[in-house]
Protein backbone atom coordinates (compact mmCIF):
# COMPACT_ATOMS: atom_id res chain seq x y z
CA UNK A 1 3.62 39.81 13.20
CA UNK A 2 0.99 42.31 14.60
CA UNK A 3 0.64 45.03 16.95
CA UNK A 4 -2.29 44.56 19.06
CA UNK A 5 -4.99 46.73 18.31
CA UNK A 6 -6.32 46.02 22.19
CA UNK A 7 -9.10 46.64 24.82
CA UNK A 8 -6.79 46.61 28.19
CA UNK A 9 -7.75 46.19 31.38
CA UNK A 10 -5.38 45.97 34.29
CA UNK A 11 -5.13 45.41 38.23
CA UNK A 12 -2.77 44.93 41.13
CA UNK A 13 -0.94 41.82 40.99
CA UNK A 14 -1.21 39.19 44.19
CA UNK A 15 2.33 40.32 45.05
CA UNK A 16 1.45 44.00 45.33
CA UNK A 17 -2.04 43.20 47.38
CA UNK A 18 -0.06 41.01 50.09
CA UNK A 19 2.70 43.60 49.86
CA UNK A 20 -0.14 46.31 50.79
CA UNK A 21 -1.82 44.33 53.02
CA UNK A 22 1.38 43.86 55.11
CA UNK A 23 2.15 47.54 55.57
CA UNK A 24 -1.64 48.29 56.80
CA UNK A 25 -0.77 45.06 59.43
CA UNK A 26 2.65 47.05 60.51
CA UNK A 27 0.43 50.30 61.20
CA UNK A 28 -0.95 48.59 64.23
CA UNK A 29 3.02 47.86 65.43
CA UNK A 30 4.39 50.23 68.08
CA UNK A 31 7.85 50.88 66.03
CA UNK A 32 5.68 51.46 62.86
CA UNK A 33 4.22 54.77 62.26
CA UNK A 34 1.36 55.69 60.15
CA UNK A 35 3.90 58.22 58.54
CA UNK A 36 6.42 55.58 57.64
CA UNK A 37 3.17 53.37 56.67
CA UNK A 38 1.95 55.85 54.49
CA UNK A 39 5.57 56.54 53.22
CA UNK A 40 6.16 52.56 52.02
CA UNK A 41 2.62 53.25 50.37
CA UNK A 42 3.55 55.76 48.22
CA UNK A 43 7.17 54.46 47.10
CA UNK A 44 5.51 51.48 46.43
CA UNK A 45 2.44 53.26 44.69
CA UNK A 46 5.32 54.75 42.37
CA UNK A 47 7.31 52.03 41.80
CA UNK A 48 3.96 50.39 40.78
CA UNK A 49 3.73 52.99 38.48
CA UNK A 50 6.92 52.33 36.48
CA UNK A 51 5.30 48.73 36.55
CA UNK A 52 2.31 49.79 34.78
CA UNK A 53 3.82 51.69 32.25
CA UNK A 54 5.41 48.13 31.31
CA UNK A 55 2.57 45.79 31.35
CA UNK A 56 0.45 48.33 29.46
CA UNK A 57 2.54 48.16 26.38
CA UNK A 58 0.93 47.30 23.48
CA UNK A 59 1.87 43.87 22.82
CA UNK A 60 2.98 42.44 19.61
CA UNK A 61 1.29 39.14 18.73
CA UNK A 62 1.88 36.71 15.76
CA UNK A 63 -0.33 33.46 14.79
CA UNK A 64 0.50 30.72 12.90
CA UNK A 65 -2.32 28.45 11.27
CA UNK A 66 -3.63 27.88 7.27
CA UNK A 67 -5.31 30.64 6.43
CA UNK A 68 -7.98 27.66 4.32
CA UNK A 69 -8.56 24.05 5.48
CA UNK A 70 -10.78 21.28 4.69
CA UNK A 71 -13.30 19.92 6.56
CA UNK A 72 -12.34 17.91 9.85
CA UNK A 73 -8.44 18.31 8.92
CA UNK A 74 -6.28 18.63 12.15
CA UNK A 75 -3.53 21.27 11.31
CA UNK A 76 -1.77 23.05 13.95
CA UNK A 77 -2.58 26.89 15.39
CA UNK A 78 -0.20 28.61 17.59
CA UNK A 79 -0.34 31.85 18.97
CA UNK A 80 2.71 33.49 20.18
CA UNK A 81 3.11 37.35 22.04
CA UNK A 82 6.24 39.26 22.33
CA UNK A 83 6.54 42.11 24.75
CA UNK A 84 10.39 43.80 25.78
CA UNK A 85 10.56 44.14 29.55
CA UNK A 86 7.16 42.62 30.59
CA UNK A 87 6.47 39.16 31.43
CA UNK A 88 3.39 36.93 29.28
CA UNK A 89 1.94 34.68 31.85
CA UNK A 90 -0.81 33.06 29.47
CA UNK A 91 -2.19 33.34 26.60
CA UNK A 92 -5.79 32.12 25.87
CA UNK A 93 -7.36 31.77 22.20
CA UNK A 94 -11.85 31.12 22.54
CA UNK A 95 -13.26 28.56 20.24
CA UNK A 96 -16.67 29.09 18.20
CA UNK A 97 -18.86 26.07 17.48
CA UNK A 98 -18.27 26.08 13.90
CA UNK A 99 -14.52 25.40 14.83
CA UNK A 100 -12.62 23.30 17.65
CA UNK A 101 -9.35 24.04 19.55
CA UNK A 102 -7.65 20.34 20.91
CA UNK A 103 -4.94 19.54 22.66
CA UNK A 104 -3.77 22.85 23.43
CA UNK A 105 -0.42 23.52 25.53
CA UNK A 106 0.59 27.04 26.68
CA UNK A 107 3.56 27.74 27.73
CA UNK A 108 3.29 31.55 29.02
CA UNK A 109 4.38 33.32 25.62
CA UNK A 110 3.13 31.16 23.50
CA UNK A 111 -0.11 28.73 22.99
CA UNK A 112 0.15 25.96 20.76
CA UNK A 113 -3.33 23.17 19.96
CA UNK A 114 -4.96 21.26 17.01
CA UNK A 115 -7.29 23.51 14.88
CA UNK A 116 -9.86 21.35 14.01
CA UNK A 117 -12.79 22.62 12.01
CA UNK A 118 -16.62 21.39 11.74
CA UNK A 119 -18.90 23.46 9.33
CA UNK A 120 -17.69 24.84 5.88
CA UNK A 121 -17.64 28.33 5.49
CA UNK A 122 -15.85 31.39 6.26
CA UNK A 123 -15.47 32.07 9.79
CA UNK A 124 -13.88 34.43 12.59
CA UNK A 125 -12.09 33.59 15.27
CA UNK A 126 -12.56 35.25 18.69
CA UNK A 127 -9.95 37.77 19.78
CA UNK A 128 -6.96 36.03 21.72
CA UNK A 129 -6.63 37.15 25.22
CA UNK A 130 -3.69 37.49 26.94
CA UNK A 131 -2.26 38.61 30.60
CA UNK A 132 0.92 40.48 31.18
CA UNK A 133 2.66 41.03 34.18
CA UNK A 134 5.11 43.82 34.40
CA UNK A 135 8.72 43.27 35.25
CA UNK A 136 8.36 44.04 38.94
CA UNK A 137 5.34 41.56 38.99
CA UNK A 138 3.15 44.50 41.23
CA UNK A 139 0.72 45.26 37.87
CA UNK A 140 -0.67 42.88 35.61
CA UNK A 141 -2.84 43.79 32.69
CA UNK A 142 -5.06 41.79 30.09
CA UNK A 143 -4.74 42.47 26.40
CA UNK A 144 -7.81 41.66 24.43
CA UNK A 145 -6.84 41.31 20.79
CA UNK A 146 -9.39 43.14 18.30
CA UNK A 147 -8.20 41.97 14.92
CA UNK A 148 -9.49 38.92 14.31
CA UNK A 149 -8.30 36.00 12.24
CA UNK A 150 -10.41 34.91 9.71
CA UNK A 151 -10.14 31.07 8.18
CA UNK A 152 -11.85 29.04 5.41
CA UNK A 153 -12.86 26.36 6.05
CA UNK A 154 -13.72 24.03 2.36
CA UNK A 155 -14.80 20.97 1.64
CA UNK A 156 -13.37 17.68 2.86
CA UNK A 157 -9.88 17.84 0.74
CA UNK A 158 -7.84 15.14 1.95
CA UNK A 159 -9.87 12.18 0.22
CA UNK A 160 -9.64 14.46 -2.95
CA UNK A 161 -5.78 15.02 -2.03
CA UNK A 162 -5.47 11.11 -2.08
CA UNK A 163 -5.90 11.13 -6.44
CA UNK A 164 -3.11 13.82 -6.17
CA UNK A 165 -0.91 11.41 -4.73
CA UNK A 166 -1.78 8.59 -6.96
CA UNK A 167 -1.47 10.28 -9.99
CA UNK A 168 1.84 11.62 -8.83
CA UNK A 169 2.32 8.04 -7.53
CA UNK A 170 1.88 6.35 -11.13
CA UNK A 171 -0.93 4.33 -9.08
CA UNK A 172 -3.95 5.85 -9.75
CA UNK A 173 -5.07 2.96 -12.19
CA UNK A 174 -3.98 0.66 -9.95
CA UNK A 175 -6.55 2.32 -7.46
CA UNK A 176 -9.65 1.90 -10.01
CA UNK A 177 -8.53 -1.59 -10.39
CA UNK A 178 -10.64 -3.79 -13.17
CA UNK A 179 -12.52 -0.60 -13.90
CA UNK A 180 -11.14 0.51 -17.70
CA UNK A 181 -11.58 1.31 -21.00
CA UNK A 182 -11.32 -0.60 -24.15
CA UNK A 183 -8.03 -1.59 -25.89
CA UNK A 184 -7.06 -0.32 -28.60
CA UNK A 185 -4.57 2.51 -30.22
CA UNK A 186 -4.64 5.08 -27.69
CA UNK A 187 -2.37 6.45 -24.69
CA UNK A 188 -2.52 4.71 -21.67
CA UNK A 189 0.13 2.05 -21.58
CA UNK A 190 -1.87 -1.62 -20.57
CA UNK A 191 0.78 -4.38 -21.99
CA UNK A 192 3.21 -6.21 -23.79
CA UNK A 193 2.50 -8.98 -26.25
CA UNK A 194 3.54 -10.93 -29.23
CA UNK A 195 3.53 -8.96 -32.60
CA UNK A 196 0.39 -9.70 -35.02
CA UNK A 197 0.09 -9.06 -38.22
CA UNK A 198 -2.60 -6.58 -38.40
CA UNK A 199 -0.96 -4.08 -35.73
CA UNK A 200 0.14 -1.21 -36.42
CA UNK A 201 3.92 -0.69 -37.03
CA UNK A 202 3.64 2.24 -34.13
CA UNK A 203 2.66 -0.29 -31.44
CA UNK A 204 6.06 -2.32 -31.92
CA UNK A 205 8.04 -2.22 -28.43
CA UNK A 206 11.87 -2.87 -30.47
CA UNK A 207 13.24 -3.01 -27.08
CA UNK A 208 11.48 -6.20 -25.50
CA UNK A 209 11.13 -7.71 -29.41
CA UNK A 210 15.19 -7.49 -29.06
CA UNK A 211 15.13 -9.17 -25.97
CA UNK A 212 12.61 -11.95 -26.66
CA UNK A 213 14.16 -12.53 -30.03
CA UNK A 214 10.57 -11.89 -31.47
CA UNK A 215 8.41 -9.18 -32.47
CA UNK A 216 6.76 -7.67 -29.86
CA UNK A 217 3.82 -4.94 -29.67
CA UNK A 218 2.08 -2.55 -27.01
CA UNK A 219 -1.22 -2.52 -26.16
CA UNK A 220 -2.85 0.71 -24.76
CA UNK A 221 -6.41 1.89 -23.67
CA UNK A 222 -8.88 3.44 -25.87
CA UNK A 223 -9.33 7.10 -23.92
CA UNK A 224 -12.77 7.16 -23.68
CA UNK A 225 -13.77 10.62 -21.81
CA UNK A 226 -16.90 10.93 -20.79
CA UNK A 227 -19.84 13.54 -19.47
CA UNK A 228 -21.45 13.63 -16.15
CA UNK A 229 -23.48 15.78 -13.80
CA UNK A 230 -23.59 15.58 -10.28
CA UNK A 231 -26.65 16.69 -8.64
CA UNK A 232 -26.61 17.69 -5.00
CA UNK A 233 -30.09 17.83 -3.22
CA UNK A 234 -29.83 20.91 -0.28
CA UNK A 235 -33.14 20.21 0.90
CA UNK A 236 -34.28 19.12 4.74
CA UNK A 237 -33.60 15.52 4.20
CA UNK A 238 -30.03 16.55 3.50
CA UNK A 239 -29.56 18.54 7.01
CA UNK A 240 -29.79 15.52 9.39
CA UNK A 241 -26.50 14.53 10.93
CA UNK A 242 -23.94 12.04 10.71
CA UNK A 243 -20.93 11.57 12.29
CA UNK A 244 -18.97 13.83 11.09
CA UNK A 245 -21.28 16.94 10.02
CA UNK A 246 -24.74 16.34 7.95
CA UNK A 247 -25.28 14.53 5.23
CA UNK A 248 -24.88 17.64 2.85
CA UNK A 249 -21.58 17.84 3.83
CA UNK A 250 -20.61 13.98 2.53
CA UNK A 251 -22.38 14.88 -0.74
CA UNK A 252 -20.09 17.87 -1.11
CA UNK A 253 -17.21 15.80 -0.19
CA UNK A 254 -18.07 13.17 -2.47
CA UNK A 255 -18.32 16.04 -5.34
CA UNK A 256 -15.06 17.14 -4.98
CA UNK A 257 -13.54 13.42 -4.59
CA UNK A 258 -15.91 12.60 -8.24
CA UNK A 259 -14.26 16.20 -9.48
CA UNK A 260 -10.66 15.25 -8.56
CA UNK A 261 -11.26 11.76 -10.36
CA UNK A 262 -12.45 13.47 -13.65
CA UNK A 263 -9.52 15.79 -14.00
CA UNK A 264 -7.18 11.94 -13.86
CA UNK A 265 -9.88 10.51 -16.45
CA UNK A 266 -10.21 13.64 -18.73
CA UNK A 267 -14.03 13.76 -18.06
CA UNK A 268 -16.57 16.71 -18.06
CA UNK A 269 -17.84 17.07 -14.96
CA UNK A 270 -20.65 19.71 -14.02
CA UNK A 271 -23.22 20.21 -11.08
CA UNK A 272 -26.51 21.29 -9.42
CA UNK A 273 -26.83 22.05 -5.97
CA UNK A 274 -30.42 22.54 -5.48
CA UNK A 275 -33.52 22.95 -2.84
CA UNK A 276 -37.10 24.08 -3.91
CA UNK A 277 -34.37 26.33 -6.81
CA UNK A 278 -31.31 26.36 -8.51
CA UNK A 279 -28.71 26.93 -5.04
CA UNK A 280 -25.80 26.61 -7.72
CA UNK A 281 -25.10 25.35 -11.90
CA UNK A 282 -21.88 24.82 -12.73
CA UNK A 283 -21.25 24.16 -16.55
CA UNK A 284 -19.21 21.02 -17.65
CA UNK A 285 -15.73 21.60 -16.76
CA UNK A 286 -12.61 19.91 -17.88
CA UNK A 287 -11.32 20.69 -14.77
CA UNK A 288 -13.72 20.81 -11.79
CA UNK A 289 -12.22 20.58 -8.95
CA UNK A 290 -11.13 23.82 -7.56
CA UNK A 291 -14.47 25.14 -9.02
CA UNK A 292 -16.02 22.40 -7.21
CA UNK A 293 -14.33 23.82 -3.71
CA UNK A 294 -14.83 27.39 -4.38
CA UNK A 295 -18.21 27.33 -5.07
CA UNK A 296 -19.68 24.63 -2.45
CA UNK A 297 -17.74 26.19 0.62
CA UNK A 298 -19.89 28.21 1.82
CA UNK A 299 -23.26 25.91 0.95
CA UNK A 300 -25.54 24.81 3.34
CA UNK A 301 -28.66 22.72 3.08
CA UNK A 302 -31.80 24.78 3.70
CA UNK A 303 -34.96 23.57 5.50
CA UNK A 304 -37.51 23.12 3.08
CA UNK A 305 -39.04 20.23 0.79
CA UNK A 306 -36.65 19.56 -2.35
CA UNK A 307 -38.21 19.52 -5.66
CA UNK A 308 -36.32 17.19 -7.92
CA UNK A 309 -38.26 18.35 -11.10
CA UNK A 310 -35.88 21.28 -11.42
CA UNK A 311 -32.47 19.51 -11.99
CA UNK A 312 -34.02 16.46 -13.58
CA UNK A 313 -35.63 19.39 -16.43
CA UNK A 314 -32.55 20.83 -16.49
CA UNK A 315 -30.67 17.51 -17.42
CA UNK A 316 -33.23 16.88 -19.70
CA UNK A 317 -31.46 19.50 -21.79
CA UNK A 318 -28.21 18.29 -22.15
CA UNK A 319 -26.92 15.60 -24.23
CA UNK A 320 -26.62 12.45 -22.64
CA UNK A 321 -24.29 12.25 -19.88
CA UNK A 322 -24.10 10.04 -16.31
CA UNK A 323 -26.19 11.60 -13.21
CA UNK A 324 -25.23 11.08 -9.97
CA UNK A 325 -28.14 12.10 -7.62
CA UNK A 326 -26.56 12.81 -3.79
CA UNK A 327 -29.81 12.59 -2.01
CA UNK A 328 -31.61 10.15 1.37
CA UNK A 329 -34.79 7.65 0.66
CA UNK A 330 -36.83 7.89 3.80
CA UNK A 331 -40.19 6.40 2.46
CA UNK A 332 -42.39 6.03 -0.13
CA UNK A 333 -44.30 8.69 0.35
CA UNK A 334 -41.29 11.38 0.92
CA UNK A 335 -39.68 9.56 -2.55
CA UNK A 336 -42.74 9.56 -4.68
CA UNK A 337 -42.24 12.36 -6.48
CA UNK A 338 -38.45 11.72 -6.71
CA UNK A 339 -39.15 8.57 -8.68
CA UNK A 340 -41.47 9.69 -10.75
CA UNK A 341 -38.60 12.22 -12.11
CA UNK A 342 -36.09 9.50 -12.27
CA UNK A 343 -38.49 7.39 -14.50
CA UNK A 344 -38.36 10.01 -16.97
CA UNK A 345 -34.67 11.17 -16.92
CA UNK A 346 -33.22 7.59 -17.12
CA UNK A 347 -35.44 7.12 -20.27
CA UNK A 348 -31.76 9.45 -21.76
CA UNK A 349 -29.46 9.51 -19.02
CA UNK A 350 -27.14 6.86 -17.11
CA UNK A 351 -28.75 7.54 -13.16
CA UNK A 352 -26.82 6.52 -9.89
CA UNK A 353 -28.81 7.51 -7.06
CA UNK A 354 -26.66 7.56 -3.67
CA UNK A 355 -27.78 7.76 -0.56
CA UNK A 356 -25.99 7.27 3.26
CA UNK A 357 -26.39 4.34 5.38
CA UNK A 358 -28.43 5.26 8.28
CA UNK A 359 -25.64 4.15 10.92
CA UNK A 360 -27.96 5.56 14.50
CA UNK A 361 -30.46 3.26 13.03
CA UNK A 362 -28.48 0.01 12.35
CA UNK A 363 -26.42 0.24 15.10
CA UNK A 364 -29.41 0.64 17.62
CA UNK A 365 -30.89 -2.87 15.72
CA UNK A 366 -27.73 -4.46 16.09
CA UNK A 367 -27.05 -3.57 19.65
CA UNK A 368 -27.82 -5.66 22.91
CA UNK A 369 -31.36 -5.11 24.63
CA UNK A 370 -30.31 -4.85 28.12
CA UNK A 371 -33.61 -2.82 28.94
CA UNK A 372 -37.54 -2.51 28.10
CA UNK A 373 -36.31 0.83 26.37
CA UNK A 374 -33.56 -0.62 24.07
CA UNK A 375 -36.26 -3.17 22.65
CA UNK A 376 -38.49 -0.15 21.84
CA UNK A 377 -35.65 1.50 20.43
CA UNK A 378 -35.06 -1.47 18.23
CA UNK A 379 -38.54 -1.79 17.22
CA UNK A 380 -38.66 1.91 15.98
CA UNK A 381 -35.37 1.67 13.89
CA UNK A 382 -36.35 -2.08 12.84
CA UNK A 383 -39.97 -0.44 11.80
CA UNK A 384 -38.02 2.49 9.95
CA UNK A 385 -35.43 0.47 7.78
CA UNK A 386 -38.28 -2.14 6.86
CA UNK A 387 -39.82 1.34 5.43
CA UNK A 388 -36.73 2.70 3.79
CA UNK A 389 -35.72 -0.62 2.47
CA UNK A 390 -39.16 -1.02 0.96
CA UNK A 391 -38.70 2.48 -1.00
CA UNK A 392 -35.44 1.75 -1.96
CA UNK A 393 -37.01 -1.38 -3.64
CA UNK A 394 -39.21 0.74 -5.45
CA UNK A 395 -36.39 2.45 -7.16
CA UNK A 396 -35.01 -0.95 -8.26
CA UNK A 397 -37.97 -2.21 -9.28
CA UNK A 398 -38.04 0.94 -11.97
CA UNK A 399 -34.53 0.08 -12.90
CA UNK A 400 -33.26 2.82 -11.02
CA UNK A 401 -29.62 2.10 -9.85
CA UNK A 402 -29.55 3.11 -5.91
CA UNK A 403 -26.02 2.55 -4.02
CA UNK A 404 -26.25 2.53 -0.16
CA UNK A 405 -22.90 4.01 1.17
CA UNK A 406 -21.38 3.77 4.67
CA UNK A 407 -20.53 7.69 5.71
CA UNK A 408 -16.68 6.51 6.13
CA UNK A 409 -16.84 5.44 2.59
CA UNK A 410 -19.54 7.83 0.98
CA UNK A 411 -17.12 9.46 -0.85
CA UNK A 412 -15.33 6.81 -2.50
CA UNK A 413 -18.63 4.09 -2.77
CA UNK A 414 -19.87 7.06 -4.87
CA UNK A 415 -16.66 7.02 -6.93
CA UNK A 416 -17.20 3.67 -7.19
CA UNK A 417 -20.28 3.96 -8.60
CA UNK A 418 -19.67 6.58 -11.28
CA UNK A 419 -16.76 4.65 -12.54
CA UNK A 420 -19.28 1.49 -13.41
CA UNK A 421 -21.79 4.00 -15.19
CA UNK A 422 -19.04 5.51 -17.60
């Protein structure tokens, strides 16, 4: 709960002006006198006065709403105001671009909607406005508030939530299905078979031997924890938009989903978010993912040409690990000198390149041609994925692994992926 720190301005409510308006009218009536005119006038000027004194109070206003959220998560926001005496007759909260207000209800004292925000970062949210009437209803006031709620807004956490919930679950290896380790003596439980004689004594389960009338051993997984690096190009390519923000923002997302996974697996996980420089380098972590978050919040992808030569030498350093490259194949030409880079760097390194599934494009191809324009249309997008497809080819053709991912399932295609190259 707050007082409100407030810019106020106030006026005559409609009561009062139709109240005024009607003793002016009675001048002009033979029993009314301007002296008993001007005598209403006054009372009522004073009694408007007591009125004011009311609905000028400062008014005490409390909001409810996370003070962080990720990306596109719907969590509630309501605003309520408390003032003795007076009367709240709305209250009205502004949106900024960065962030969108749904579904709101008010219901005088109190505004409840769906706080739904767009671009990471850190953000301020206009002052609330509200109106107060006082208990008379002749003078009504509006109260700007001037402190201002501020709200984080992270990366896209509920896909990375999801492993929480497995893991908690006892399903998360259900989740990565046929994609495991080896067997042998370690400490993830796989299965139950018959005794042999060259297992160890450790691996004998006396509980099902007892009930099978036979020896019996476990079987577990060999933990096999591994390095990678997940490089995030924040170059111009990376600033066109999808559905749901740009495609920077699914590469972030899909960094903190890959981070949340490596925790569960016991990898070492590190990252380069790069342009035509170093944007950020994050060490190998054991556990990435709230580094992940804190660091990429604020991130966003910068207009300029991307040189790939600075991550790839900085990989080149470290000992061999998998690479996951978040980047977009246009053409040929735009790719060249990515390719070249990857030739040399998969020479050490496991590389996964992923890049988003043009959807305006392919849905434009697939679509009906109901006019001459929607033919052109499809020529241009058939003409541009014949282009892309070809440079995409020329990656494969160099033995350069490149995964096409939907933007609904960037995140975990890319998970996918990583789990094939450990």
């Amino acid at each position: 709960m707050k007082e409100n720190k407030r810019s106020l301005r106030f006026m005559p409510s409609q009561p009062m002006v139709i109240i005024c308006l009607v003793i002016i009218i009675a001048t002009s009536i033979p029993p009314f006198s301007i002296k008993i005119s001007l005598l209403l006038l006054i009372s009522l000027l004073a009694v408007a006065t007591v009125d004011f004194f009311f609905a000028t109070k400062a008014i005490k206003i409390s909001s409810h709403f996370p003070k962080s959220v990720g990306r596109t998560e719907k969590v509630p926001f309501q605003i309520e105001a408390t003032l003795e005496r007076s009367i709240v007759k709305a209250i009205r909260q502004p949106s900024i671009p960065e962030i969108e207000l749904a579904n709101e209800t008010s219901n005088n004292d109190k505004l409840d909607s769906v706080l739904i925000p767009i671009k990471r970062g850190r953000y301020r949210l206009p002052s609330a406005a509200t109106r107060v009437v006082g208990p008379l209803r002749l003078i009504s006031s509006d109260h700007v508030d001037k402190i201002q709620n501020t709200i984080d807004v992270y990366p896209n956490l509920p896909g990375a939530r999801h492993f929480e919930e497995l893991r908690k679950r006892g399903r998360f290896s259900h989740e990565l299905g046929s994609l495991k380790g080896k067997l042998g003596l370690g400490t993830e439980f796989e299965a139950i078979r018959e005794y042999d004689v060259n297992d160890d004594y450790r691996q004998i389960n006396w509980i099902a031997s007892a009930r099978f009338d036979r020896p019996m051993s476990n079987t577990f997984r060999l933990e096999e924890n591994k390095t990678a690096l997940c490089l995030i190009d924040a170059g111009r390519l990376m600033a066109a938009p999808t559905d749901n923000g740009t495609r920077f923002d699914l590469a972030i997302d899909a960094s903190i989903y890959l981070a949340t996974a490596a925790e569960t697996l016991l990898d070492r996980l590190g990252a380069i978010v790069f342009s035509n420089r170093v944007v950020r380098n994050i060490s190998f972590q054991r556990k990435p993912a709230s580094i992940f978050t804190n660091s990429f919040f604020d991130l966003e992808p910068e207009l300029i040409e991307s040189d790939f030569a600075i991550p790839f030498q900085l990989a080149q350093k470290l000992k061999k690990s998998t690479i996951i490259l978040f980047t977009d194949i246009v053409s040929e030409s735009s790719s060249r000198h990515l390719l070249e880079a990857a030739k040399i760097v998969r020479k050490k390194h496991k590389l996964t390149i992923v890049i988003p599934v043009d959807v305006d494009f392919t849905s434009a191809l697939t679509a009906t041609a109901n006019r001459k324009y929607d033919a052109y249309r499809q020529l241009v997008a058939y003409n541009y994925l014949a282009i892309r497809k070809n440079a995409v080819l020329k990656f494969k053709m160099n033995n350069i692994n490149v995964v096409e991912a939907e933007p609904d399932n960037f995140a975990k295609t890319a998970l996918r992926s990583y789990l094939r190259s450990r």
